[in-house]
PDB file of N, CA and C in Angstrom:
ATOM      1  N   UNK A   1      87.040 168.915 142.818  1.00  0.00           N
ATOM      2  CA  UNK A   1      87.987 167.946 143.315  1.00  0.00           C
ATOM      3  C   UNK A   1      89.224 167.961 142.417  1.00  0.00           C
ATOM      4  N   UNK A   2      90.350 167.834 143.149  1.00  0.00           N
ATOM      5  CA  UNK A   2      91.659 168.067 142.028  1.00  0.00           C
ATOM      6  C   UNK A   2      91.893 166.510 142.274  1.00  0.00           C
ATOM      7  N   UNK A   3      92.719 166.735 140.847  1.00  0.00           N
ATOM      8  CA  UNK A   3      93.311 165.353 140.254  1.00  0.00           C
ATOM      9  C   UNK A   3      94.695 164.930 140.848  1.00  0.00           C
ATOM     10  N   UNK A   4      95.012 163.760 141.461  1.00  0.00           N
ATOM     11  CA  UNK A   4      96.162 163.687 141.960  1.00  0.00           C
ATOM     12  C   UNK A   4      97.023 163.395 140.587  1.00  0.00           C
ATOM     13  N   UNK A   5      98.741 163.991 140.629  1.00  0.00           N
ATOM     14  CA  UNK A   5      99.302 163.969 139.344  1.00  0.00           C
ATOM     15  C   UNK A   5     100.006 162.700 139.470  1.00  0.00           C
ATOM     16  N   UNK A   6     100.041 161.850 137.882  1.00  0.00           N
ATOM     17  CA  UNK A   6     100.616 160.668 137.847  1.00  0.00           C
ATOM     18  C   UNK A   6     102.378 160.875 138.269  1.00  0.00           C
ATOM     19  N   UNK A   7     102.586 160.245 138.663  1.00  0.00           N
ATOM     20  CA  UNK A   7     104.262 160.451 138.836  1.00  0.00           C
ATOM     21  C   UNK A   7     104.915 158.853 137.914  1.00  0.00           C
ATOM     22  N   UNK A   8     105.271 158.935 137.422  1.00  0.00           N
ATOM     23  CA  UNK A   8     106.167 157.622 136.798  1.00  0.00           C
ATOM     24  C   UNK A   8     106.737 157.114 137.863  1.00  0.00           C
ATOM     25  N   UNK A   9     106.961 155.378 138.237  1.00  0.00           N
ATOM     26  CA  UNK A   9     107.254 154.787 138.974  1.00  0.00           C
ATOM     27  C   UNK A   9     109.010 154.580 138.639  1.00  0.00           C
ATOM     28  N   UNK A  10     110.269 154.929 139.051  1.00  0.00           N
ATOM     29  CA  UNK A  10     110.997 154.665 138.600  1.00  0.00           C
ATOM     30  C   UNK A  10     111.716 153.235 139.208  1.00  0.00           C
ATOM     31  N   UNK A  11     112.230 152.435 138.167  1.00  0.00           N
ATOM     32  CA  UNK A  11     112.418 151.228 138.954  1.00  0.00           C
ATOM     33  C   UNK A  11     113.727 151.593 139.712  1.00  0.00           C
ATOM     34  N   UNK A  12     113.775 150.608 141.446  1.00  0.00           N
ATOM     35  CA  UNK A  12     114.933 151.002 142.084  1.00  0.00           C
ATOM     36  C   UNK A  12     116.442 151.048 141.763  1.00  0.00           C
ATOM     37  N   UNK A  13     116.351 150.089 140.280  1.00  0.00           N
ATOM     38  CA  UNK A  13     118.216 150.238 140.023  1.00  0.00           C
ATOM     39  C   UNK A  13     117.986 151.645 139.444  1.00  0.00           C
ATOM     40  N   UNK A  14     117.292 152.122 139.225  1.00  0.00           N
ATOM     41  CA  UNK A  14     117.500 153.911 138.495  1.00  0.00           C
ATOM     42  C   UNK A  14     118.105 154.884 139.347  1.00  0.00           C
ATOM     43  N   UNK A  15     117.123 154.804 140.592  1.00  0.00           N
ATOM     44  CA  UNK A  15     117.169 155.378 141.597  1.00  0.00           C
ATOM     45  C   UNK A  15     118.400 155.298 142.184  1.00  0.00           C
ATOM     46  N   UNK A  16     119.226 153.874 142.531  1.00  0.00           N
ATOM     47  CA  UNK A  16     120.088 153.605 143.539  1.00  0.00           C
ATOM     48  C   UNK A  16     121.089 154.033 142.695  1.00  0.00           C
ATOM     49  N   UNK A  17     121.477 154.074 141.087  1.00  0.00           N
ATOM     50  CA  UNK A  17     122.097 154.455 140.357  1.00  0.00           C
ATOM     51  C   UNK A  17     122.492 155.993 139.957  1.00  0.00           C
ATOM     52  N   UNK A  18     121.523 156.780 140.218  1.00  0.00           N
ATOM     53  CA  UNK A  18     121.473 158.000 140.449  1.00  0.00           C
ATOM     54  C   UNK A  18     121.944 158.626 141.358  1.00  0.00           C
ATOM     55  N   UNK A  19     121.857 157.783 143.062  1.00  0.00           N
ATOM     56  CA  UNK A  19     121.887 158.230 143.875  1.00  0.00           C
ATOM     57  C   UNK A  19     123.834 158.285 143.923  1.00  0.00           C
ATOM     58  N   UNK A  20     124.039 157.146 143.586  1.00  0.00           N
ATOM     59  CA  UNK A  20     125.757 157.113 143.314  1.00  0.00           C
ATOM     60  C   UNK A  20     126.324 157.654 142.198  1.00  0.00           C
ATOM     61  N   UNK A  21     125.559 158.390 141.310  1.00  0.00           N
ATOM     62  CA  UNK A  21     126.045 158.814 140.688  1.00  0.00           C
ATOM     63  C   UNK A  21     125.943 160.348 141.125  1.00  0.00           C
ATOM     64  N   UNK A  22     125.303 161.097 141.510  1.00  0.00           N
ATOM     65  CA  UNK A  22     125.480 162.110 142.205  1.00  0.00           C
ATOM     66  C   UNK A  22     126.667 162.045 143.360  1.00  0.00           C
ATOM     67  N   UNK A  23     126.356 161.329 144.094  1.00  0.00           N
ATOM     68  CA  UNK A  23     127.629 161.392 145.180  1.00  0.00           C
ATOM     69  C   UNK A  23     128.956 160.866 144.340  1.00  0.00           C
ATOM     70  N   UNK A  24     129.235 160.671 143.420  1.00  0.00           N
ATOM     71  CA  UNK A  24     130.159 160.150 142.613  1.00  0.00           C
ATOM     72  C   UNK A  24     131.021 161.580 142.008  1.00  0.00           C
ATOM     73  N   UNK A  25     129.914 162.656 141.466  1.00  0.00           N
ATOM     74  CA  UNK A  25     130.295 163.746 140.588  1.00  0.00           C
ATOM     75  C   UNK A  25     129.753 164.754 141.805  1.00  0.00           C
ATOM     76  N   UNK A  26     129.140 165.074 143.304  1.00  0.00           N
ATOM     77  CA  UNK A  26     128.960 165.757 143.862  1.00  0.00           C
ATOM     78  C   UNK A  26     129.906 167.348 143.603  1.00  0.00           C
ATOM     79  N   UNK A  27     131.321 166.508 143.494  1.00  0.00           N
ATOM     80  CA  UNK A  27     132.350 167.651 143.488  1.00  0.00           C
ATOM     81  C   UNK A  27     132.699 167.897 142.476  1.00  0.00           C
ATOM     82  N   UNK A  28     132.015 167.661 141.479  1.00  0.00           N
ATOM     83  CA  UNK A  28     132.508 168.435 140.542  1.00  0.00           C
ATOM     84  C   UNK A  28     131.632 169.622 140.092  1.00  0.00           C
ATOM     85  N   UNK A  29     130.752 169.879 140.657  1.00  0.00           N
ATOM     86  CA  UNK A  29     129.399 171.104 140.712  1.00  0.00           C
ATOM     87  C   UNK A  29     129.222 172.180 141.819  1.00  0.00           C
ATOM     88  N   UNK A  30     129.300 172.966 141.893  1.00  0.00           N
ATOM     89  CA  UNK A  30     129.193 174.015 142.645  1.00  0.00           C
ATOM     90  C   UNK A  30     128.319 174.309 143.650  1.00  0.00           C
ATOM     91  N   UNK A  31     127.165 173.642 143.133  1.00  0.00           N
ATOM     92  CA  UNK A  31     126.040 172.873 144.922  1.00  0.00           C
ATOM     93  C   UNK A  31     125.435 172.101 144.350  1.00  0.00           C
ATOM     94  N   UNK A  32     125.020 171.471 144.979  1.00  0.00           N
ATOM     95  CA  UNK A  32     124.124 170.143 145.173  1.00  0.00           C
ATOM     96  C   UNK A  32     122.873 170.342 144.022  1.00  0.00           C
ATOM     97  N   UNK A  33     122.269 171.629 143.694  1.00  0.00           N
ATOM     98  CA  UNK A  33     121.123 171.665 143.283  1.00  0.00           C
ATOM     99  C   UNK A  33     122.392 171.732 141.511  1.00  0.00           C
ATOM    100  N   UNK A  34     122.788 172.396 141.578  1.00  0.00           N
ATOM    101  CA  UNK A  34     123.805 172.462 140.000  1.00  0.00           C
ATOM    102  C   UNK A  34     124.192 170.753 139.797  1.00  0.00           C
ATOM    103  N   UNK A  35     124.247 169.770 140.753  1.00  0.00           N
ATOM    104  CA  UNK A  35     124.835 168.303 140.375  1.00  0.00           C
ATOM    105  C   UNK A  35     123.417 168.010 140.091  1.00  0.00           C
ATOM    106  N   UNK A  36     122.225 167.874 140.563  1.00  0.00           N
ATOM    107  CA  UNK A  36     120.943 167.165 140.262  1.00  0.00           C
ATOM    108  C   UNK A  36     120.747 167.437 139.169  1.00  0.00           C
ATOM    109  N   UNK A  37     120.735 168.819 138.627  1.00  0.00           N
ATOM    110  CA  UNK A  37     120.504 169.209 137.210  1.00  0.00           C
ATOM    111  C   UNK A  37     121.354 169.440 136.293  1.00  0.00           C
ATOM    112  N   UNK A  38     122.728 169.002 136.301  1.00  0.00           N
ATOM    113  CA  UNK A  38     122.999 168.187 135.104  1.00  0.00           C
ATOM    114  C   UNK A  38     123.059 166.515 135.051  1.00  0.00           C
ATOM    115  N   UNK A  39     123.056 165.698 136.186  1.00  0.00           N
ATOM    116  CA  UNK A  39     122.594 164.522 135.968  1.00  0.00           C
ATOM    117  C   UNK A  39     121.343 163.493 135.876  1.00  0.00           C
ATOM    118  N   UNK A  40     120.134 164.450 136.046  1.00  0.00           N
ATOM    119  CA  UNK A  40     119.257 164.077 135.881  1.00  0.00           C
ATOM    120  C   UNK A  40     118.541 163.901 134.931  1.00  0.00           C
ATOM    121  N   UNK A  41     119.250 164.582 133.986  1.00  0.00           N
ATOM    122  CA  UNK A  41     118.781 164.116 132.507  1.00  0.00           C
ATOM    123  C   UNK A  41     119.373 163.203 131.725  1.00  0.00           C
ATOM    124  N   UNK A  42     121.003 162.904 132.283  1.00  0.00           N
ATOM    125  CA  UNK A  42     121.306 161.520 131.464  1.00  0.00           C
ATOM    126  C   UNK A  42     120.587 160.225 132.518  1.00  0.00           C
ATOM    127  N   UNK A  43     119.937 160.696 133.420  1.00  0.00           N
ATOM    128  CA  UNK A  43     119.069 159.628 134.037  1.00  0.00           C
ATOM    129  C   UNK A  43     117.856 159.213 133.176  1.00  0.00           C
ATOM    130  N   UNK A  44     117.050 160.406 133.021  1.00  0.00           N
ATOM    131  CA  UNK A  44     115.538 160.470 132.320  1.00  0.00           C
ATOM    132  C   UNK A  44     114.719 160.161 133.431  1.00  0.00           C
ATOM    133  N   UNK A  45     115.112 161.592 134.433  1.00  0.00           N
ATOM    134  CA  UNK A  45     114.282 161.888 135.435  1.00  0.00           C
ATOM    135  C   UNK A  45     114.613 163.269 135.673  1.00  0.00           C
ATOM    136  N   UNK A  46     113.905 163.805 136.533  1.00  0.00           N
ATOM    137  CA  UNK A  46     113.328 165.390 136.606  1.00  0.00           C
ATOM    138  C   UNK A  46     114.353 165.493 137.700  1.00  0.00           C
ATOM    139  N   UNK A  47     115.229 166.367 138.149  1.00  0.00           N
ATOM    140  CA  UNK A  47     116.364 166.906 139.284  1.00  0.00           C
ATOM    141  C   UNK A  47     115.236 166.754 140.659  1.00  0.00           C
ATOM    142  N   UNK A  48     114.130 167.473 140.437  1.00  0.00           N
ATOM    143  CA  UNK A  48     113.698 166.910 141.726  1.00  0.00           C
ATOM    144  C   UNK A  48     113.350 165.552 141.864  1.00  0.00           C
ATOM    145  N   UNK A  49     113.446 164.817 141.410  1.00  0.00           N
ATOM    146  CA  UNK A  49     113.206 163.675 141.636  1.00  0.00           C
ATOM    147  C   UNK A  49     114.517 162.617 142.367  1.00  0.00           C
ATOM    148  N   UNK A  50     115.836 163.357 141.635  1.00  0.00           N
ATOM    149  CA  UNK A  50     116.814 163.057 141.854  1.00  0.00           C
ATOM    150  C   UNK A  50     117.233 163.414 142.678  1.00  0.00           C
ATOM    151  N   UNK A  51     116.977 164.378 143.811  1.00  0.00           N
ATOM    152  CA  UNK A  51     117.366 165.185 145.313  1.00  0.00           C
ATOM    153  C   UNK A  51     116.712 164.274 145.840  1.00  0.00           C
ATOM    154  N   UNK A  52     115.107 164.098 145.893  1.00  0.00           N
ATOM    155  CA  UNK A  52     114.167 163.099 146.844  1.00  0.00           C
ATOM    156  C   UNK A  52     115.122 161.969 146.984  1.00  0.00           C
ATOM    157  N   UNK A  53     115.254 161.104 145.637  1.00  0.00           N
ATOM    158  CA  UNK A  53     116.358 160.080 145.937  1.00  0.00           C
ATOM    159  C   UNK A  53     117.290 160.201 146.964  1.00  0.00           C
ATOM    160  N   UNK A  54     118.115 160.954 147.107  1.00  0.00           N
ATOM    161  CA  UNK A  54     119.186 161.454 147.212  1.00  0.00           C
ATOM    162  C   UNK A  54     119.072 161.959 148.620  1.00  0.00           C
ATOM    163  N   UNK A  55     118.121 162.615 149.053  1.00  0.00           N
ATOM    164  CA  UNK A  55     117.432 162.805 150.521  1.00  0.00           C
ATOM    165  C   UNK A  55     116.786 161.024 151.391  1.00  0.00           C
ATOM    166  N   UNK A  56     116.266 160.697 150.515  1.00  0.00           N
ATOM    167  CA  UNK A  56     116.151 159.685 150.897  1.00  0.00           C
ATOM    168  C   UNK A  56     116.934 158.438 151.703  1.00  0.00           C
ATOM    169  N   UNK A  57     118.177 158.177 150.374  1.00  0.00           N
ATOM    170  CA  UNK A  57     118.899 158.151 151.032  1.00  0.00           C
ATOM    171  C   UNK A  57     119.634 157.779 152.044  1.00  0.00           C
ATOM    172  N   UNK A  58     119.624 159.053 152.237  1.00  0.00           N
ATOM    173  CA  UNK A  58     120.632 159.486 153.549  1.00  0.00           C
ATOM    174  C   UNK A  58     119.488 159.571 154.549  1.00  0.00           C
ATOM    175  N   UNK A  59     118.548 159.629 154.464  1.00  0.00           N
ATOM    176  CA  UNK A  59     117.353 159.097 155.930  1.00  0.00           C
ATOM    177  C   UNK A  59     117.594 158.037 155.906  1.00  0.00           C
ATOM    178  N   UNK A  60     117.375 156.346 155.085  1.00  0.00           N
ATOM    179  CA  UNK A  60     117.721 155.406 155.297  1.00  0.00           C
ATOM    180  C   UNK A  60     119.242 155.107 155.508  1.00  0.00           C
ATOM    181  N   UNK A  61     120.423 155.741 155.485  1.00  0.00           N
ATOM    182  CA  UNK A  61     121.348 155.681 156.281  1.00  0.00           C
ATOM    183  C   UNK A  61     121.432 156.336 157.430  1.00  0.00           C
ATOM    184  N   UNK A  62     120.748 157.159 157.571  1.00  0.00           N
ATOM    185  CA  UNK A  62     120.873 157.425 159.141  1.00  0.00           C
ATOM    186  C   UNK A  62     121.547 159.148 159.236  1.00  0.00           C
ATOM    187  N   UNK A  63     121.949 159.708 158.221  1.00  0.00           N
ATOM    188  CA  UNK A  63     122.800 160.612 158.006  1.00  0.00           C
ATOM    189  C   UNK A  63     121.568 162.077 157.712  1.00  0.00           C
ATOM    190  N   UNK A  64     120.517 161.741 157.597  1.00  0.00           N
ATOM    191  CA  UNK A  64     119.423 162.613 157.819  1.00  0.00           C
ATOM    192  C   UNK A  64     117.839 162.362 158.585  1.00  0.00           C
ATOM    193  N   UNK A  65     117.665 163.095 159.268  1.00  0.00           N
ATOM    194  CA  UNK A  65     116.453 163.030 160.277  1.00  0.00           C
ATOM    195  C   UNK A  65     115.264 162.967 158.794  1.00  0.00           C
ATOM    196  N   UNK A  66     114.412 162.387 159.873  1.00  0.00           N
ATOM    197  CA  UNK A  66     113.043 161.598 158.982  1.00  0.00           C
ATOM    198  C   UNK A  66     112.366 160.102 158.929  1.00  0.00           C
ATOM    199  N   UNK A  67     111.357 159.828 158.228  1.00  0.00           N
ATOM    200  CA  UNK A  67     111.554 158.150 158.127  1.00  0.00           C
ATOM    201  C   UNK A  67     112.241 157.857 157.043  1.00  0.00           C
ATOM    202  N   UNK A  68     112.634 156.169 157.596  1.00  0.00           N
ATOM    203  CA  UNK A  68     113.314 155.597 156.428  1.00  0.00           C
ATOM    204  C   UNK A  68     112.046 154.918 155.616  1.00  0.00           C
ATOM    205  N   UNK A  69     112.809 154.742 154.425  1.00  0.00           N
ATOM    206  CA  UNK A  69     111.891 154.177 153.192  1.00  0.00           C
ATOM    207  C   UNK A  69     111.102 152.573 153.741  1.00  0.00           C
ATOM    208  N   UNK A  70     111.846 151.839 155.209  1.00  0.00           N
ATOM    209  CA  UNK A  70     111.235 151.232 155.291  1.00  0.00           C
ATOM    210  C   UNK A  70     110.074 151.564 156.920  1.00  0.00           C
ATOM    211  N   UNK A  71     109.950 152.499 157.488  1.00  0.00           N
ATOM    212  CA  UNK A  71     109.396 153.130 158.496  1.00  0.00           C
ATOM    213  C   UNK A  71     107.822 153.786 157.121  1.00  0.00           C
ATOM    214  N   UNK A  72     108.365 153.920 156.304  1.00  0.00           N
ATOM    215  CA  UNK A  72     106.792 154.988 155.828  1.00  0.00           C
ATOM    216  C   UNK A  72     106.529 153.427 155.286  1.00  0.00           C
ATOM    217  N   UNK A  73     107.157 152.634 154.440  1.00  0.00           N
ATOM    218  CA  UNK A  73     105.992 151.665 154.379  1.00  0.00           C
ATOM    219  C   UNK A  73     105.277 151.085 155.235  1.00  0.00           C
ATOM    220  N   UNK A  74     106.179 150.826 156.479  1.00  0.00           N
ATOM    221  CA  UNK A  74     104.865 150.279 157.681  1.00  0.00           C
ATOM    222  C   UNK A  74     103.958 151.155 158.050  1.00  0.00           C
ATOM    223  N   UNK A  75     104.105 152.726 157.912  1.00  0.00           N
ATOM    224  CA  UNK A  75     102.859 153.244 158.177  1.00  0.00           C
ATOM    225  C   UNK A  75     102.083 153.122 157.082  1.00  0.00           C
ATOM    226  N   UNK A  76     102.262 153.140 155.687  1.00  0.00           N
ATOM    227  CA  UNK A  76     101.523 152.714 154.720  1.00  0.00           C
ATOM    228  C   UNK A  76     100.715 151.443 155.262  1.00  0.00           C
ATOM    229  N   UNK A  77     101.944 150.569 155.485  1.00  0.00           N
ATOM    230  CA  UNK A  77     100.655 149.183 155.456  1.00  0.00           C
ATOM    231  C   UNK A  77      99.865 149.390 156.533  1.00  0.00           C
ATOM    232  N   UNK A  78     100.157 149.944 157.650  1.00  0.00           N
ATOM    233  CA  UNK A  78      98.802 150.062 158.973  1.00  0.00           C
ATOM    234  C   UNK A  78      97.738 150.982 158.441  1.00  0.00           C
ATOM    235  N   UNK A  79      98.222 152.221 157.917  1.00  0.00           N
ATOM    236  CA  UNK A  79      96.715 153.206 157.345  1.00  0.00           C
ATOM    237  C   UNK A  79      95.966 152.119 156.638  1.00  0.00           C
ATOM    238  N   UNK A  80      96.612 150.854 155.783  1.00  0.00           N
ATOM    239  CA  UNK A  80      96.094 150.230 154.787  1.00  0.00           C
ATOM    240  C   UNK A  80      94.942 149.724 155.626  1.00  0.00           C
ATOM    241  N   UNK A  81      95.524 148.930 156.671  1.00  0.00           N
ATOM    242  CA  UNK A  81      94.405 148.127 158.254  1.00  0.00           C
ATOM    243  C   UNK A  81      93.856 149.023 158.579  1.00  0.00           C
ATOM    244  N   UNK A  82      94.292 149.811 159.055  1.00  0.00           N
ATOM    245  CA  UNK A  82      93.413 150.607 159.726  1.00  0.00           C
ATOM    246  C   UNK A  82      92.218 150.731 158.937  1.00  0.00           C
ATOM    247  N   UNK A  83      92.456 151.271 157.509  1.00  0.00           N
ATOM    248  CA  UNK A  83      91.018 151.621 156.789  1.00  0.00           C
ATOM    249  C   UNK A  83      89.971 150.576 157.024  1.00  0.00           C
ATOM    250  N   UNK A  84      90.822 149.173 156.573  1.00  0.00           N
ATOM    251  CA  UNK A  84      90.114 148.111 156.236  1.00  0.00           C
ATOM    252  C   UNK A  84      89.583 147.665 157.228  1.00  0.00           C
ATOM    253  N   UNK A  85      90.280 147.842 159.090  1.00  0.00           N
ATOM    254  CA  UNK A  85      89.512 147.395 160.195  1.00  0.00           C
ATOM    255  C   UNK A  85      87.949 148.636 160.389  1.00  0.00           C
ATOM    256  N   UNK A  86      88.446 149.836 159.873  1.00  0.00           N
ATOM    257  CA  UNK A  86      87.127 150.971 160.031  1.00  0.00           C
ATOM    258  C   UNK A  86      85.907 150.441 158.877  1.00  0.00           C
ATOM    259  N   UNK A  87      86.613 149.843 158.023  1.00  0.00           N
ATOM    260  CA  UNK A  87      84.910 149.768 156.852  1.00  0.00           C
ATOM    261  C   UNK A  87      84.423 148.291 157.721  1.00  0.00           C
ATOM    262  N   UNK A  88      85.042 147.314 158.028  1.00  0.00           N
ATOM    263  CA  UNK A  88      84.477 146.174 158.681  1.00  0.00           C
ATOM    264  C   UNK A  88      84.091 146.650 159.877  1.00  0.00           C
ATOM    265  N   UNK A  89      83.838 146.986 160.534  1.00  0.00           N
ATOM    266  CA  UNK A  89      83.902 147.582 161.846  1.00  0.00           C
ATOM    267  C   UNK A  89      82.165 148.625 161.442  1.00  0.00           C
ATOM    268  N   UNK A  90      82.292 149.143 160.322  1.00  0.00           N
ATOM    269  CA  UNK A  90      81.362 149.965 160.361  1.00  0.00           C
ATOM    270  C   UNK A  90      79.840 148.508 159.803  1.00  0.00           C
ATOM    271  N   UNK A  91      81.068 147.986 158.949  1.00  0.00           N
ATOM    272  CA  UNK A  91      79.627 147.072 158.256  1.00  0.00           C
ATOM    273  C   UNK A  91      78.778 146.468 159.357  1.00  0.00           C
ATOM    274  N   UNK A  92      79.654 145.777 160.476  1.00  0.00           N
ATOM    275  CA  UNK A  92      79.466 144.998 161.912  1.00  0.00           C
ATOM    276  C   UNK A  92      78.503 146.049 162.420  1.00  0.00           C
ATOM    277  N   UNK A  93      78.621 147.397 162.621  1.00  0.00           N
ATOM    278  CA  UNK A  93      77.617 148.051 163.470  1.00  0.00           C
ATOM    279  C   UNK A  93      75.970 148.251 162.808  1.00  0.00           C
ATOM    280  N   UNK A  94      76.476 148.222 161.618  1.00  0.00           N
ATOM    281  CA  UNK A  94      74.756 148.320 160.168  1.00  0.00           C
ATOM    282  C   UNK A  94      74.130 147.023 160.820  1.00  0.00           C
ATOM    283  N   UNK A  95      74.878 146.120 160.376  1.00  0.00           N
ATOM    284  CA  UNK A  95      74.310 144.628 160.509  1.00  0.00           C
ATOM    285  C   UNK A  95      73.820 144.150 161.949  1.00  0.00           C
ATOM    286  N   UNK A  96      74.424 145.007 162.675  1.00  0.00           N
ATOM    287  CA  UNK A  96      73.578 144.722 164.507  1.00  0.00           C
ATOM    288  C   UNK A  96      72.643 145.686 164.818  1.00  0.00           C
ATOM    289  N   UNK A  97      72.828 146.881 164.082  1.00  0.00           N
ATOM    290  CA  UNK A  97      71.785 147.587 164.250  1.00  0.00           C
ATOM    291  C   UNK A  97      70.352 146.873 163.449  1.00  0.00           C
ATOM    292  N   UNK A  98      70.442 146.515 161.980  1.00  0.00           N
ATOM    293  CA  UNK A  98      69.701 146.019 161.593  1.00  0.00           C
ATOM    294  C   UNK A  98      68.634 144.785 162.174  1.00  0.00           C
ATOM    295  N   UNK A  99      69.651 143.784 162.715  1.00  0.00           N
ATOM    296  CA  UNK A  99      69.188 142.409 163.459  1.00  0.00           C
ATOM    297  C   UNK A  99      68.680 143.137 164.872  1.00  0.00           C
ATOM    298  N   UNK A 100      69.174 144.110 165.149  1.00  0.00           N
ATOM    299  CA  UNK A 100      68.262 144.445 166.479  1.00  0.00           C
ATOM    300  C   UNK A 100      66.897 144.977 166.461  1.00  0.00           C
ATOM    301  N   UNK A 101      67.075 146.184 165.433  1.00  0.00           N
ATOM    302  CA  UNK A 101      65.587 146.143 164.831  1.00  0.00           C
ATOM    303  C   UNK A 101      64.538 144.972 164.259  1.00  0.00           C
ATOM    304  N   UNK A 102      65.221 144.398 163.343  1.00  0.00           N
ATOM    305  CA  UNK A 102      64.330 142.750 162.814  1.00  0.00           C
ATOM    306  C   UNK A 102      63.718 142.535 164.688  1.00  0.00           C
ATOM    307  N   UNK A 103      64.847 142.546 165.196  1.00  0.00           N
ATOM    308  CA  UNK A 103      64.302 141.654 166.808  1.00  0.00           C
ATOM    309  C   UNK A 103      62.799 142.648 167.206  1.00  0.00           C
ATOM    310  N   UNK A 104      63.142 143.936 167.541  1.00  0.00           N
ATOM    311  CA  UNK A 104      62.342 144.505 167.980  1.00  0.00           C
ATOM    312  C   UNK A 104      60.626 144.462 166.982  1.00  0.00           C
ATOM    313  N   UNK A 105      60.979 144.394 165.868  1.00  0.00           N
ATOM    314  CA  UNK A 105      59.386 144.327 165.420  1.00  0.00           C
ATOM    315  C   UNK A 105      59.136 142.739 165.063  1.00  0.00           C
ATOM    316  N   UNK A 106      59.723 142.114 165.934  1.00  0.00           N
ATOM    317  CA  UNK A 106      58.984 140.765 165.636  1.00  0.00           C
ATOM    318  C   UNK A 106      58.286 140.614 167.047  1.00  0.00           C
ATOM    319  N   UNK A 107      56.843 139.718 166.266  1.00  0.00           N
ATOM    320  CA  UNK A 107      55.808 139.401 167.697  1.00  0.00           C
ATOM    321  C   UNK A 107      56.021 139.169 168.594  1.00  0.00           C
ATOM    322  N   UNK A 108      55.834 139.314 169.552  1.00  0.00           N
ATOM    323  CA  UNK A 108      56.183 138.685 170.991  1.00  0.00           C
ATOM    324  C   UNK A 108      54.995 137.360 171.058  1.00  0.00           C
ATOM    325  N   UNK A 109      56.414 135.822 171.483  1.00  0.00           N
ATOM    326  CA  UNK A 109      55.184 135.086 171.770  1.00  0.00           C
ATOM    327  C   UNK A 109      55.508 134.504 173.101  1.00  0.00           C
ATOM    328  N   UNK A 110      54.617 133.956 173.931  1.00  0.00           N
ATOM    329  CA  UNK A 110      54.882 133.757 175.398  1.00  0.00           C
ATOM    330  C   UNK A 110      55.361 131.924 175.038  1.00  0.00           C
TER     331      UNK A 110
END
């Protein structure tokens, strides 16, 4: 089984700060991947981290296809239900199967 890798949580003024700061100095770099990696280290974050931002974004403005940051949390929170309606759902079927059996081996009385 592989280990999922920790990622550091960066708080959102980092992020939203980054993100304007790239589009701020965009032109002064020769592509997009040359601006992430020299500003991502006076951030104290990794260039890819600073594109995701930066992709991001521009899905939540509308200026790139995808979900927005608030579209994947609602699917986050439904997988969350969903799980939680499948383990209740499963416990409900143990527990009627069980009480149906209890039923079946108890005496019959007239």
């Amino acid at each position: 089984m592989t280990k999922k890798k920790h990622t550091p949580a960066y708080p959102t003024e980092l992020r939203e700060r980054g993100v304007r700061l790239f589009r701020e100095n965009r032109v002064n770099y020769s592509s997009d991947s040359a601006a992430h990696k020299a500003i991502a280290p006076k951030l104290g974050c990794s260039p890819d981290s600073l594109r995701i931002w930066c992709q991001q974004a521009e899905r939540d403005e509308g200026q790139r296809a995808g979900l927005t940051t608030e579209e994947r949390d609602r699917i986050k929170e439904l997988e969350r239900e969903n799980k939680e309606l499948r383990q209740a759902n499963e416990i409900l079927k143990k527990a009627s199967a069980y009480f149906a059996q209890a039923e079946l081996d108890r005496p019959f009385r007239k």
